[in-house]
PDB file of N, CA and C in Angstrom:
ATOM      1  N   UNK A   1     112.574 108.105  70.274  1.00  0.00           N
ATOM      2  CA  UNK A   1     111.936 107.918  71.555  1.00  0.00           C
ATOM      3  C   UNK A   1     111.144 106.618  71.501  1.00  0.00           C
ATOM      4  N   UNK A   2     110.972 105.692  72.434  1.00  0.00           N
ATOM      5  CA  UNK A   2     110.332 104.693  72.608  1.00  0.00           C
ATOM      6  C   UNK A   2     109.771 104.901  74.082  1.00  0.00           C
ATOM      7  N   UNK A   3     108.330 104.374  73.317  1.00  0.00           N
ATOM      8  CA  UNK A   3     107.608 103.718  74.740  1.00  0.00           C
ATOM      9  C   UNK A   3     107.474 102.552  74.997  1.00  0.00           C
ATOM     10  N   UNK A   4     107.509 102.156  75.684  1.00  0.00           N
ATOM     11  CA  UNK A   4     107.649 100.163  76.353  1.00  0.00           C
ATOM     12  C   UNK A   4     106.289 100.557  77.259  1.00  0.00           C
ATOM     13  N   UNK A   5     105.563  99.535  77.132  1.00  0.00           N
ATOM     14  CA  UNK A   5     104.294  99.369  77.822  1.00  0.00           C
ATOM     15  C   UNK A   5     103.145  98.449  77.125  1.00  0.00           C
ATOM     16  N   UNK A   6     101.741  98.637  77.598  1.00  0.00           N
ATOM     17  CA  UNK A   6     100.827  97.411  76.755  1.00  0.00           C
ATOM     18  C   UNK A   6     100.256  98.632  75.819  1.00  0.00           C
ATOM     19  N   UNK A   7      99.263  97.524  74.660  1.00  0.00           N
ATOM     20  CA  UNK A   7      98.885  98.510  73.503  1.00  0.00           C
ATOM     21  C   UNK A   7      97.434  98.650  74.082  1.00  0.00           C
ATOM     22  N   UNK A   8      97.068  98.386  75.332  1.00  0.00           N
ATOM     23  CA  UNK A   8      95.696  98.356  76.042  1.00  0.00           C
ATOM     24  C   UNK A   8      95.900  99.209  77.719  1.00  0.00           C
ATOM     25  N   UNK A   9      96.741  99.638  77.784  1.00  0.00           N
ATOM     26  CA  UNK A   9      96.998 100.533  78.893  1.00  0.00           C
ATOM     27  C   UNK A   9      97.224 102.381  78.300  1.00  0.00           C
ATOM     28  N   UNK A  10      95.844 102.628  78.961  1.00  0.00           N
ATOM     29  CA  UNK A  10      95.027 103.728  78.674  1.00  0.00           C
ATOM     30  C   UNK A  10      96.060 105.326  78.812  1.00  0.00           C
ATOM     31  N   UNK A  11      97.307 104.942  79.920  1.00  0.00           N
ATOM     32  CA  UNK A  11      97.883 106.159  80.132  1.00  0.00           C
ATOM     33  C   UNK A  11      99.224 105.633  78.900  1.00  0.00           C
ATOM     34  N   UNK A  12      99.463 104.962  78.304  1.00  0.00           N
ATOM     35  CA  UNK A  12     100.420 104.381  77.596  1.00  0.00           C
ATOM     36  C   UNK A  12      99.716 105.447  75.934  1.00  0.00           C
ATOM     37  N   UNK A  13      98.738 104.936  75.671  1.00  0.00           N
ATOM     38  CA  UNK A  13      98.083 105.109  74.755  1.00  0.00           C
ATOM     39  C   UNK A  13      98.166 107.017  74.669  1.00  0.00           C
ATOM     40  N   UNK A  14      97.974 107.380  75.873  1.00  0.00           N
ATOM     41  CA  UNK A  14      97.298 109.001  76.018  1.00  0.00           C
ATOM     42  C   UNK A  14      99.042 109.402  75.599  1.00  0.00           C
ATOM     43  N   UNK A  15      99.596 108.792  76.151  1.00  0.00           N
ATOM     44  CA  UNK A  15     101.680 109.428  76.570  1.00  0.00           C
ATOM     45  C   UNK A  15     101.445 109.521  74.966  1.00  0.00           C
ATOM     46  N   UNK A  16     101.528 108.751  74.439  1.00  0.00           N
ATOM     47  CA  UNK A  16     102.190 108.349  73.123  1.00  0.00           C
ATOM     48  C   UNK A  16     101.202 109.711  72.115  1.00  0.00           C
ATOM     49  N   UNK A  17      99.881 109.393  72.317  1.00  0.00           N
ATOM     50  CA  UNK A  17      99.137 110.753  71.297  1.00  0.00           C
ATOM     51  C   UNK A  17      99.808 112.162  71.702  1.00  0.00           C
ATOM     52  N   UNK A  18     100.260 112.222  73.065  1.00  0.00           N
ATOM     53  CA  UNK A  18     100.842 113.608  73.405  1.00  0.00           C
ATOM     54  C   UNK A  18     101.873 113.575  72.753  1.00  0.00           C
ATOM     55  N   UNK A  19     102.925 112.879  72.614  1.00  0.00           N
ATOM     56  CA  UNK A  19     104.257 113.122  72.340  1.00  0.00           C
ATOM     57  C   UNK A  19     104.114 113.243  70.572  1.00  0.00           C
ATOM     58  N   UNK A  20     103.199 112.455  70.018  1.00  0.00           N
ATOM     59  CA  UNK A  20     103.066 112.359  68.776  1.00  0.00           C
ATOM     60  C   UNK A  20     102.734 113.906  67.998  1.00  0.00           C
ATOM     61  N   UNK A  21     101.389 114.102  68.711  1.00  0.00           N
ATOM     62  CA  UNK A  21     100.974 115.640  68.938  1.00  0.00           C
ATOM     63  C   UNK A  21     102.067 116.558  68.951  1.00  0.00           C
ATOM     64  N   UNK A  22     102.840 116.778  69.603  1.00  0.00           N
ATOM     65  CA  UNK A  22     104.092 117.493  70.032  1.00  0.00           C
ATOM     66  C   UNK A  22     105.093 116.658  69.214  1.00  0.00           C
ATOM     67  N   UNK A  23     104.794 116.142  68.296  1.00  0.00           N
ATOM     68  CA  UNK A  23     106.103 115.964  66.892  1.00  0.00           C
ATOM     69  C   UNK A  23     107.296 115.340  67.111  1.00  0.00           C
ATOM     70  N   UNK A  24     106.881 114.536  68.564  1.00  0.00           N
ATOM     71  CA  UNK A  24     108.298 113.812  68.904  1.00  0.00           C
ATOM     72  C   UNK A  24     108.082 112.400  68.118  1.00  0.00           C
ATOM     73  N   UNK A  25     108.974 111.744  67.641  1.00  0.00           N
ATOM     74  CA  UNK A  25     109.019 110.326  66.514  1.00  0.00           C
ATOM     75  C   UNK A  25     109.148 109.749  67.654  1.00  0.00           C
ATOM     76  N   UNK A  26     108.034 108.613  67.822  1.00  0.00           N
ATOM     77  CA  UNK A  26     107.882 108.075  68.858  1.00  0.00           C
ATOM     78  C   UNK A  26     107.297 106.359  68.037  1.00  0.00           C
ATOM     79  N   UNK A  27     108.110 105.755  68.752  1.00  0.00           N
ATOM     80  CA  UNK A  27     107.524 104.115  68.565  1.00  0.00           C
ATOM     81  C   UNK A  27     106.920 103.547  69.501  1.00  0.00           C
ATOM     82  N   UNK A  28     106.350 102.839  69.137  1.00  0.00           N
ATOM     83  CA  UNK A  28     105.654 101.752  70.827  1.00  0.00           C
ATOM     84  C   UNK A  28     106.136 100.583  70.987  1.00  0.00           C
ATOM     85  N   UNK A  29     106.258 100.075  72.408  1.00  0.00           N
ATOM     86  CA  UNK A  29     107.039  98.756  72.183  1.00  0.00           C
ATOM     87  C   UNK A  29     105.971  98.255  72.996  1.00  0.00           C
ATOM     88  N   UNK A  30     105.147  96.869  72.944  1.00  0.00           N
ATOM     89  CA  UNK A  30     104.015  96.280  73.536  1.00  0.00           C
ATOM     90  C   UNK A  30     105.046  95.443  74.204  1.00  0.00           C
ATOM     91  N   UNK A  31     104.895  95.050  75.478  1.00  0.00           N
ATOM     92  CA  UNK A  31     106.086  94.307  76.252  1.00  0.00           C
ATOM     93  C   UNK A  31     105.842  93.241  76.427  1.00  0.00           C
ATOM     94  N   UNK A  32     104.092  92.722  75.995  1.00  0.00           N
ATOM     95  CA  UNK A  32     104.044  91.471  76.078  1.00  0.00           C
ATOM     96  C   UNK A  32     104.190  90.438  74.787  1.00  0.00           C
ATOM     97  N   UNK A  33     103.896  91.063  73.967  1.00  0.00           N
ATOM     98  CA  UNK A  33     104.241  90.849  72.532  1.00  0.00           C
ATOM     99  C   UNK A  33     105.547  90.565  72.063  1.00  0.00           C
ATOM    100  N   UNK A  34     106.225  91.862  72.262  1.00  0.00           N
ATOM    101  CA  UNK A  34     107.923  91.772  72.496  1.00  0.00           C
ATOM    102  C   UNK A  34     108.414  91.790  73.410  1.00  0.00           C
ATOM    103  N   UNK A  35     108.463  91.010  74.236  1.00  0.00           N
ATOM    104  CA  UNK A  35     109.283  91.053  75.839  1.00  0.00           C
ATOM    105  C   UNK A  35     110.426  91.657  76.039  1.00  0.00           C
ATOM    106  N   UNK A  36     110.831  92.139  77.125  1.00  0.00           N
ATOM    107  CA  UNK A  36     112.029  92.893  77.477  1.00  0.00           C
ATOM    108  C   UNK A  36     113.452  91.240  77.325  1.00  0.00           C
ATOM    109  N   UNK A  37     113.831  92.285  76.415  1.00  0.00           N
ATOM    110  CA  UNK A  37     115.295  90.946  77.168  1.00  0.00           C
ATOM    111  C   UNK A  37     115.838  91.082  78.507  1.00  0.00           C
ATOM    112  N   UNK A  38     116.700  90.113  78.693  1.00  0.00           N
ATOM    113  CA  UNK A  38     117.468  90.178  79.946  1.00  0.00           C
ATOM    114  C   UNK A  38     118.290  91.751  80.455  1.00  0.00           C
ATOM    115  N   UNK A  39     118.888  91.891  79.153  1.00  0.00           N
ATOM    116  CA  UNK A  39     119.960  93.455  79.523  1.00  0.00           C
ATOM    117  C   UNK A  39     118.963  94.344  79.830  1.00  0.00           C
ATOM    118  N   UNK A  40     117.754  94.527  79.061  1.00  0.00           N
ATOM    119  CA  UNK A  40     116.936  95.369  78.786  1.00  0.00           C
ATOM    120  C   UNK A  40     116.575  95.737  80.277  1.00  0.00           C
ATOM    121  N   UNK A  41     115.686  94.380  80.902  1.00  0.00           N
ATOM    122  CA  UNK A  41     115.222  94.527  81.538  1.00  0.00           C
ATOM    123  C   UNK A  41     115.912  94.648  83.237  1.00  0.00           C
ATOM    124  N   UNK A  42     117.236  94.649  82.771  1.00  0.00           N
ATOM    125  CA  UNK A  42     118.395  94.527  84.411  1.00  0.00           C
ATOM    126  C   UNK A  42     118.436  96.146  83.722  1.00  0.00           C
ATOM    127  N   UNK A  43     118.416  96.602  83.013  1.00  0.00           N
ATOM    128  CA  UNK A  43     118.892  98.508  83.023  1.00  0.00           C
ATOM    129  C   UNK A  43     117.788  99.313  83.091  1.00  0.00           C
ATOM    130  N   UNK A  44     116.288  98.680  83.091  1.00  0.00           N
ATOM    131  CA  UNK A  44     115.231  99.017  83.721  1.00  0.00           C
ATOM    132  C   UNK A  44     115.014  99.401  85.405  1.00  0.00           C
ATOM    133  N   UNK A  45     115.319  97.462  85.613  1.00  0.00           N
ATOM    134  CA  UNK A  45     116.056  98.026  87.190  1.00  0.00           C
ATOM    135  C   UNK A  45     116.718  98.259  87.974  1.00  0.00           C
ATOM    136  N   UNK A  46     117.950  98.900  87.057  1.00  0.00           N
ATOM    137  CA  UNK A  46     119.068  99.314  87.365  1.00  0.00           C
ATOM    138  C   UNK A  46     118.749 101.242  87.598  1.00  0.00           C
ATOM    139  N   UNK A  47     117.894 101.881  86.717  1.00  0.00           N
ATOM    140  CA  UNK A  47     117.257 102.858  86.918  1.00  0.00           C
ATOM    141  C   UNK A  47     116.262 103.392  88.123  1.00  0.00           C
ATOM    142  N   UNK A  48     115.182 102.285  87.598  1.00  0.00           N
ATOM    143  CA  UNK A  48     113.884 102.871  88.790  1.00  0.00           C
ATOM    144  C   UNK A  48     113.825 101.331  89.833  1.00  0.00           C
ATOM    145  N   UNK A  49     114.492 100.384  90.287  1.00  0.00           N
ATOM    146  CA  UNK A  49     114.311  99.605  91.284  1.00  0.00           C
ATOM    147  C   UNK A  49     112.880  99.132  91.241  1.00  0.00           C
ATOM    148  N   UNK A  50     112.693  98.996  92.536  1.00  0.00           N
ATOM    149  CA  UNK A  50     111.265  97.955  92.890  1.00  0.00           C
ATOM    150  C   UNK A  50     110.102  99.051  92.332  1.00  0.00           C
ATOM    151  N   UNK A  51     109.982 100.148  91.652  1.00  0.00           N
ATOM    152  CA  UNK A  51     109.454 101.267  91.520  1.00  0.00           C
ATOM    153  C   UNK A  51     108.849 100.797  90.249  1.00  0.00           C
ATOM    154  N   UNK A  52     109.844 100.185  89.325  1.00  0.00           N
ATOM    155  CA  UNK A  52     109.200  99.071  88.113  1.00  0.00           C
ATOM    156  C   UNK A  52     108.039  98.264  88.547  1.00  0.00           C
ATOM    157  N   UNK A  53     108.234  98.138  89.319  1.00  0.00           N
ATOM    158  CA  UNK A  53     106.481  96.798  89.364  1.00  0.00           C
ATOM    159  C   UNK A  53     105.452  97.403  90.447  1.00  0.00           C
ATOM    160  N   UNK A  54     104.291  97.690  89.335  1.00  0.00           N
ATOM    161  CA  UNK A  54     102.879  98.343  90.227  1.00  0.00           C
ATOM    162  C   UNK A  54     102.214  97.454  91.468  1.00  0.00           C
ATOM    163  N   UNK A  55     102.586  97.447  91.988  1.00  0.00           N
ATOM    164  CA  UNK A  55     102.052  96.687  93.470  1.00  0.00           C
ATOM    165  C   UNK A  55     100.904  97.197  93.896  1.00  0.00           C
ATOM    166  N   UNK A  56      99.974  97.487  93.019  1.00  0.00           N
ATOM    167  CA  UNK A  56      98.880  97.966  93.468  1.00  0.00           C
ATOM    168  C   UNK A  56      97.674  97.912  92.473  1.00  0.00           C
ATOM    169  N   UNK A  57      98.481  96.829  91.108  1.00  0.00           N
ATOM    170  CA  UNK A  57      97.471  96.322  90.148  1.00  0.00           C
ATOM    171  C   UNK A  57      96.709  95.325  90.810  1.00  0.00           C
ATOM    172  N   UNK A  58      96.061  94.815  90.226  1.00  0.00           N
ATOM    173  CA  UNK A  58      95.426  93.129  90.327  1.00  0.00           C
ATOM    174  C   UNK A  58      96.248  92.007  89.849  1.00  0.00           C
ATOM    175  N   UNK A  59      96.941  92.341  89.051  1.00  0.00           N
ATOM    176  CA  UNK A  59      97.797  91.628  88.308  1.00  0.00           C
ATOM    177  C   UNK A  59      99.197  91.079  88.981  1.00  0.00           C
ATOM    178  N   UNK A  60      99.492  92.226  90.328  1.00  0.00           N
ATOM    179  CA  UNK A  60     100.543  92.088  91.212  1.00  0.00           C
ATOM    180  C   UNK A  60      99.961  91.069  92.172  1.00  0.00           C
ATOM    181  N   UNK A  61      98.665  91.537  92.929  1.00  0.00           N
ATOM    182  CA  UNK A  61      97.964  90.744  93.905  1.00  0.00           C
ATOM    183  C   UNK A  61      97.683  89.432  93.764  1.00  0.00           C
ATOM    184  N   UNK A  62      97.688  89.046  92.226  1.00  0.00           N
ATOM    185  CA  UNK A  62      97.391  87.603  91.871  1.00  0.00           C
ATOM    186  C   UNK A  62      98.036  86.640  91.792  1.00  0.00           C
ATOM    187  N   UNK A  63      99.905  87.381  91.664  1.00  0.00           N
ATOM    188  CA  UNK A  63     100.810  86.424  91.998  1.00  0.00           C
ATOM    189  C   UNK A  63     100.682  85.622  93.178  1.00  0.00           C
ATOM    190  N   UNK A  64     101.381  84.462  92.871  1.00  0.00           N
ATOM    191  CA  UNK A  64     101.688  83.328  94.119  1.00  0.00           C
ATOM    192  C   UNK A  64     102.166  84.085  94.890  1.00  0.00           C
ATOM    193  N   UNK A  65     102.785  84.004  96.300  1.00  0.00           N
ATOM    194  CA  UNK A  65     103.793  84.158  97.229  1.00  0.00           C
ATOM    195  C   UNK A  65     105.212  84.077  96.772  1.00  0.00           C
ATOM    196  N   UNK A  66     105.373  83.061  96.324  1.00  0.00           N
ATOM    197  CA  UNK A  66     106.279  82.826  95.900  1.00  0.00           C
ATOM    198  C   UNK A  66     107.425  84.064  95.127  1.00  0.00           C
ATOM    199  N   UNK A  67     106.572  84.426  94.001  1.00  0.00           N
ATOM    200  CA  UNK A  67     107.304  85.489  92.707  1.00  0.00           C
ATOM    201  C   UNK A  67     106.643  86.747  93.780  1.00  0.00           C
ATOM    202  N   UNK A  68     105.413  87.026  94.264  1.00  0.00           N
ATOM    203  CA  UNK A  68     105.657  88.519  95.599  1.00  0.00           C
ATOM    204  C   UNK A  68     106.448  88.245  96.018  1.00  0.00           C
ATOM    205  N   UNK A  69     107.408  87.550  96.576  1.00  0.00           N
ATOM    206  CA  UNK A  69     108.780  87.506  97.360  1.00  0.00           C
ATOM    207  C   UNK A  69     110.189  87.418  96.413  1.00  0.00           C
ATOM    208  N   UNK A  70     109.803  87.684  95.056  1.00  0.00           N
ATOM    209  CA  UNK A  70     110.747  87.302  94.099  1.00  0.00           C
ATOM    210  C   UNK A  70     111.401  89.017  93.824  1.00  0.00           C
ATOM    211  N   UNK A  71     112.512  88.894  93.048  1.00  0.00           N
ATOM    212  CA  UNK A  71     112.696  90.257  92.322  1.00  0.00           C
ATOM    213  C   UNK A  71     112.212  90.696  91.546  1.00  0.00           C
ATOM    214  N   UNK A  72     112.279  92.018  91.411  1.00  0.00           N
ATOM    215  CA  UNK A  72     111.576  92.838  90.466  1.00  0.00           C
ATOM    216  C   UNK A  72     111.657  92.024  88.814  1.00  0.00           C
ATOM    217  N   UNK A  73     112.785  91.770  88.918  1.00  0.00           N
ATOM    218  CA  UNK A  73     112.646  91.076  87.085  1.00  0.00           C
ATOM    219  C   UNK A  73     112.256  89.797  87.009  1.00  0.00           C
ATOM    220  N   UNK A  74     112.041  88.724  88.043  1.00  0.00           N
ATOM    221  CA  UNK A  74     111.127  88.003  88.339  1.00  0.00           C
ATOM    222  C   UNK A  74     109.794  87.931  88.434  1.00  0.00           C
ATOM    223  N   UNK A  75     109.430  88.719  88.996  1.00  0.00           N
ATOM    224  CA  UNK A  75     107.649  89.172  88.606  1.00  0.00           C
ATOM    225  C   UNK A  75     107.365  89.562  87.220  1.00  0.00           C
ATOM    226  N   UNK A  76     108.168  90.790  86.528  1.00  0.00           N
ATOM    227  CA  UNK A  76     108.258  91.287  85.580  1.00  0.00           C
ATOM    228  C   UNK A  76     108.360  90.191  84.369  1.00  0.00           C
ATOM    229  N   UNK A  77     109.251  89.500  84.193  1.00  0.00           N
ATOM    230  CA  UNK A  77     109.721  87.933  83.429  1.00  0.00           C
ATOM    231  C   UNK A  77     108.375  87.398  83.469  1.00  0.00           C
ATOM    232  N   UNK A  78     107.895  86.877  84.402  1.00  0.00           N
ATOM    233  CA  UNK A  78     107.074  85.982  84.590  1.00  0.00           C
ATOM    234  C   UNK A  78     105.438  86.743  84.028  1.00  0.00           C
ATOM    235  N   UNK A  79     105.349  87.656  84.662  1.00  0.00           N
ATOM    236  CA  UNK A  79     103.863  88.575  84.584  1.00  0.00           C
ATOM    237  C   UNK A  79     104.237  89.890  83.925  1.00  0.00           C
ATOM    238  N   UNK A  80     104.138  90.061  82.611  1.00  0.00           N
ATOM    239  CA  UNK A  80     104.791  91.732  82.317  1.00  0.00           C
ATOM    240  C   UNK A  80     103.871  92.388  82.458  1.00  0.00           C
ATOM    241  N   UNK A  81     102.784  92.379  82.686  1.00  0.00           N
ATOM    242  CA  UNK A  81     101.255  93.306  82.653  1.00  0.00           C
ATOM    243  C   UNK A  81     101.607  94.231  84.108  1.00  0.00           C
ATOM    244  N   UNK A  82     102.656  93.362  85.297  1.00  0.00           N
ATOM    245  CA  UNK A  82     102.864  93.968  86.511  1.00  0.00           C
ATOM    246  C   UNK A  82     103.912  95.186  86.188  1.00  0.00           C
ATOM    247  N   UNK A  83     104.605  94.926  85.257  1.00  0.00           N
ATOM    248  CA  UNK A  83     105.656  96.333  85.001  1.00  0.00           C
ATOM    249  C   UNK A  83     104.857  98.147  85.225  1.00  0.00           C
ATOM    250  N   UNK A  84     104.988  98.820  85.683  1.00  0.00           N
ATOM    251  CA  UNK A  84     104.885 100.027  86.033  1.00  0.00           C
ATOM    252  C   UNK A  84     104.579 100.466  84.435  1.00  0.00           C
ATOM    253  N   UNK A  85     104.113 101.166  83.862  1.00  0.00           N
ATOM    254  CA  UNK A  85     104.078 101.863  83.160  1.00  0.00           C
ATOM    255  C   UNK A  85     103.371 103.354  82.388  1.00  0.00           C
ATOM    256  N   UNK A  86     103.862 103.859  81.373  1.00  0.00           N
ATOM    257  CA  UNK A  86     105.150 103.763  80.755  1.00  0.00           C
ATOM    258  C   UNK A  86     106.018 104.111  81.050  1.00  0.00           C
ATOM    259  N   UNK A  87     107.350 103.255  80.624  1.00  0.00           N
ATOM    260  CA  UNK A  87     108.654 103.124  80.581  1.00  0.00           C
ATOM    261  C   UNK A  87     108.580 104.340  79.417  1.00  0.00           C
ATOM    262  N   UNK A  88     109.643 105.497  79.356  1.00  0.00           N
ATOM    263  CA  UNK A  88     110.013 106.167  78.105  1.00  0.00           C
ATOM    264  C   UNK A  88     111.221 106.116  78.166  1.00  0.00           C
ATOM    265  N   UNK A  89     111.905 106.177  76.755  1.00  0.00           N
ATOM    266  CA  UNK A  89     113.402 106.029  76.878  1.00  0.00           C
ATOM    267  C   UNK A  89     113.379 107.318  76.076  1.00  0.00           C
ATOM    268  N   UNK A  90     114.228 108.169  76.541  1.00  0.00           N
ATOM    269  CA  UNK A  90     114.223 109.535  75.153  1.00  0.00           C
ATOM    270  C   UNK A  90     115.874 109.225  75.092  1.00  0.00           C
ATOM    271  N   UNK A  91     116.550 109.242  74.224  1.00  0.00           N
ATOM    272  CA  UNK A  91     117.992 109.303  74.158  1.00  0.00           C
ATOM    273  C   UNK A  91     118.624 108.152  74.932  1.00  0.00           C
ATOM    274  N   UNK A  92     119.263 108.392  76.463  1.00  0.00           N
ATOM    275  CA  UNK A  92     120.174 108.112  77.073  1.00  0.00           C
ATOM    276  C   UNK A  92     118.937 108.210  78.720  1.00  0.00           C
ATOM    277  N   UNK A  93     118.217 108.929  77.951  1.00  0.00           N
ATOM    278  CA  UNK A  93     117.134 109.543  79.882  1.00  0.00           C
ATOM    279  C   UNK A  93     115.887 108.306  79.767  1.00  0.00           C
ATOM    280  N   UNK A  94     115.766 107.789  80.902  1.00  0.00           N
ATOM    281  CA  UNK A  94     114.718 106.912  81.051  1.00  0.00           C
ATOM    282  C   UNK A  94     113.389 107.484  81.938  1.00  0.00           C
ATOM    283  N   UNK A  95     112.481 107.326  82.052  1.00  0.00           N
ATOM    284  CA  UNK A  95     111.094 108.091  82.513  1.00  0.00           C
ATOM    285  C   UNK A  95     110.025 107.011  82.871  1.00  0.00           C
ATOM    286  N   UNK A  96     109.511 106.882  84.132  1.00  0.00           N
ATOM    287  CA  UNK A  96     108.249 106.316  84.252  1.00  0.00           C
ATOM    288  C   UNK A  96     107.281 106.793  84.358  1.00  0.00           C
ATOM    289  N   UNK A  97     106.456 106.534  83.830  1.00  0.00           N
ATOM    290  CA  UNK A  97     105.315 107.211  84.048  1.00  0.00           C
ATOM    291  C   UNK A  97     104.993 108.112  83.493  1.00  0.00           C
ATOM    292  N   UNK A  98     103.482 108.832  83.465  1.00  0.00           N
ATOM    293  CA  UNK A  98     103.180 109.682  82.604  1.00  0.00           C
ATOM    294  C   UNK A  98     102.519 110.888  83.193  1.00  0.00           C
ATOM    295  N   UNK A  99     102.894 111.446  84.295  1.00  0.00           N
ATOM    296  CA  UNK A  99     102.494 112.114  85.216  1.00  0.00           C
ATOM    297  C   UNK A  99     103.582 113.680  84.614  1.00  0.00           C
ATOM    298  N   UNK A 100     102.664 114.928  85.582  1.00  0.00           N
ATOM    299  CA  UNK A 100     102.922 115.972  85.585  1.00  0.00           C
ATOM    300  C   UNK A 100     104.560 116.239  85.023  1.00  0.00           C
ATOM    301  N   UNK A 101     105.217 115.578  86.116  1.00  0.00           N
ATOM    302  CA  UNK A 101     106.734 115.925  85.907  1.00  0.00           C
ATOM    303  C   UNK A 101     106.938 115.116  84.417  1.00  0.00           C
ATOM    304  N   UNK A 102     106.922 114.200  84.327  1.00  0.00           N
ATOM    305  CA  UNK A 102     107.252 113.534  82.993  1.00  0.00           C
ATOM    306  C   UNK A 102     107.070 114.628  81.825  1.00  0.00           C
ATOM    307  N   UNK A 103     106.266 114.713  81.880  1.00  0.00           N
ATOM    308  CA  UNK A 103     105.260 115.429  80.815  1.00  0.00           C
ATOM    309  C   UNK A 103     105.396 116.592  80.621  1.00  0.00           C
ATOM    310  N   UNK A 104     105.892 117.335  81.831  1.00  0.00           N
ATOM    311  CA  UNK A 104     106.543 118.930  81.704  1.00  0.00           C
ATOM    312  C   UNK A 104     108.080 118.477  80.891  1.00  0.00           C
ATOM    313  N   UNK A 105     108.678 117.847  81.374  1.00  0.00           N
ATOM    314  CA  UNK A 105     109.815 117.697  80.445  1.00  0.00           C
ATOM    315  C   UNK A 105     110.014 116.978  79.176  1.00  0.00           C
ATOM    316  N   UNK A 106     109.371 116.276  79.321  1.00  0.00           N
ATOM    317  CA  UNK A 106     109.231 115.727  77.277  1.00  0.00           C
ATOM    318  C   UNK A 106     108.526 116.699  76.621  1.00  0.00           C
ATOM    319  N   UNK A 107     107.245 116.896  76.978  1.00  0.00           N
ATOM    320  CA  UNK A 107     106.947 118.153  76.159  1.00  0.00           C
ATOM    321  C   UNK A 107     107.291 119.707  75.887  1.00  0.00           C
ATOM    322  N   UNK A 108     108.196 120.376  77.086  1.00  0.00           N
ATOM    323  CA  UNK A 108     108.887 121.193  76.939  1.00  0.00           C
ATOM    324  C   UNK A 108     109.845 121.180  76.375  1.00  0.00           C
ATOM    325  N   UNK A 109     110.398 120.291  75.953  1.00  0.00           N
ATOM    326  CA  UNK A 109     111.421 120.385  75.245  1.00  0.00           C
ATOM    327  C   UNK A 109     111.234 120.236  73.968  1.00  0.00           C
ATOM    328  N   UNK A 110     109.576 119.992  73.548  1.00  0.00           N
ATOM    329  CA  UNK A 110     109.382 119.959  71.855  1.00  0.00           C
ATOM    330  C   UNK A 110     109.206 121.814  71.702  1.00  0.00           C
ATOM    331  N   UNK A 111     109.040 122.531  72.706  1.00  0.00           N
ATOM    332  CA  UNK A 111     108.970 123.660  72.516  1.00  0.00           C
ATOM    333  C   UNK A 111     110.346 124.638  72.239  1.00  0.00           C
ATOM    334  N   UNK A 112     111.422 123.875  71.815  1.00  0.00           N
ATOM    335  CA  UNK A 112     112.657 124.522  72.313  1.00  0.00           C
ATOM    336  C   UNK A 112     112.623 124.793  70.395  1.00  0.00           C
TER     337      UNK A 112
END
């Protein structure tokens, strides 16, 4: 299992102690550190669309006009702090976020 996200984003940090907690082998991937490649990041938004970039950080609002009118892997490329996160990859299943639903299903399934 991998998480893609920053090593300073607080719900990134919490995902990862849960899953760890619950005995899932889990790595972290810091996205600004290691950037998404190109494939990486077209099967990101090939999954969750414009749903990838938080439009409701500061970090979104601070862009030019320009990249706000750009694509999702354009903002993302340019500013990765704007990426939505976390990204989880378990297997083949991709997951944003770290909310209720997420979280009922990664962790239910350490119960199996």
């Amino acid at each position: 299992m991998i998480i893609y996200g920053l090593n300073t984003c607080s719900t990134c940090q919490k995902a990862r102690k849960a899953l760890e907690a619950a005995g899932k082998d889990v790595s972290f991937r810091d996205i600004r550190a290691d950037p998404l490649s190109e494939d990486e990041l077209a099967g990101l938004i090939a999954e969750f669309g414009d749903r990838l970039v938080d439009r409701k950080s500061n970090d979104y609002r601070a862009l030019n006009d320009w990249l706000k009118n750009s694509e999702a892997e354009a903002q993302i490329s340019a500013k990765p702090k704007v990426m939505a996160r976390p990204v989880i990859r378990d297997g083949d299943t991709l997951y944003l976020g770290w909310d209720e639903a997420v979280q009922k299903v990664l962790l239910a399934s350490c119960d199996d």
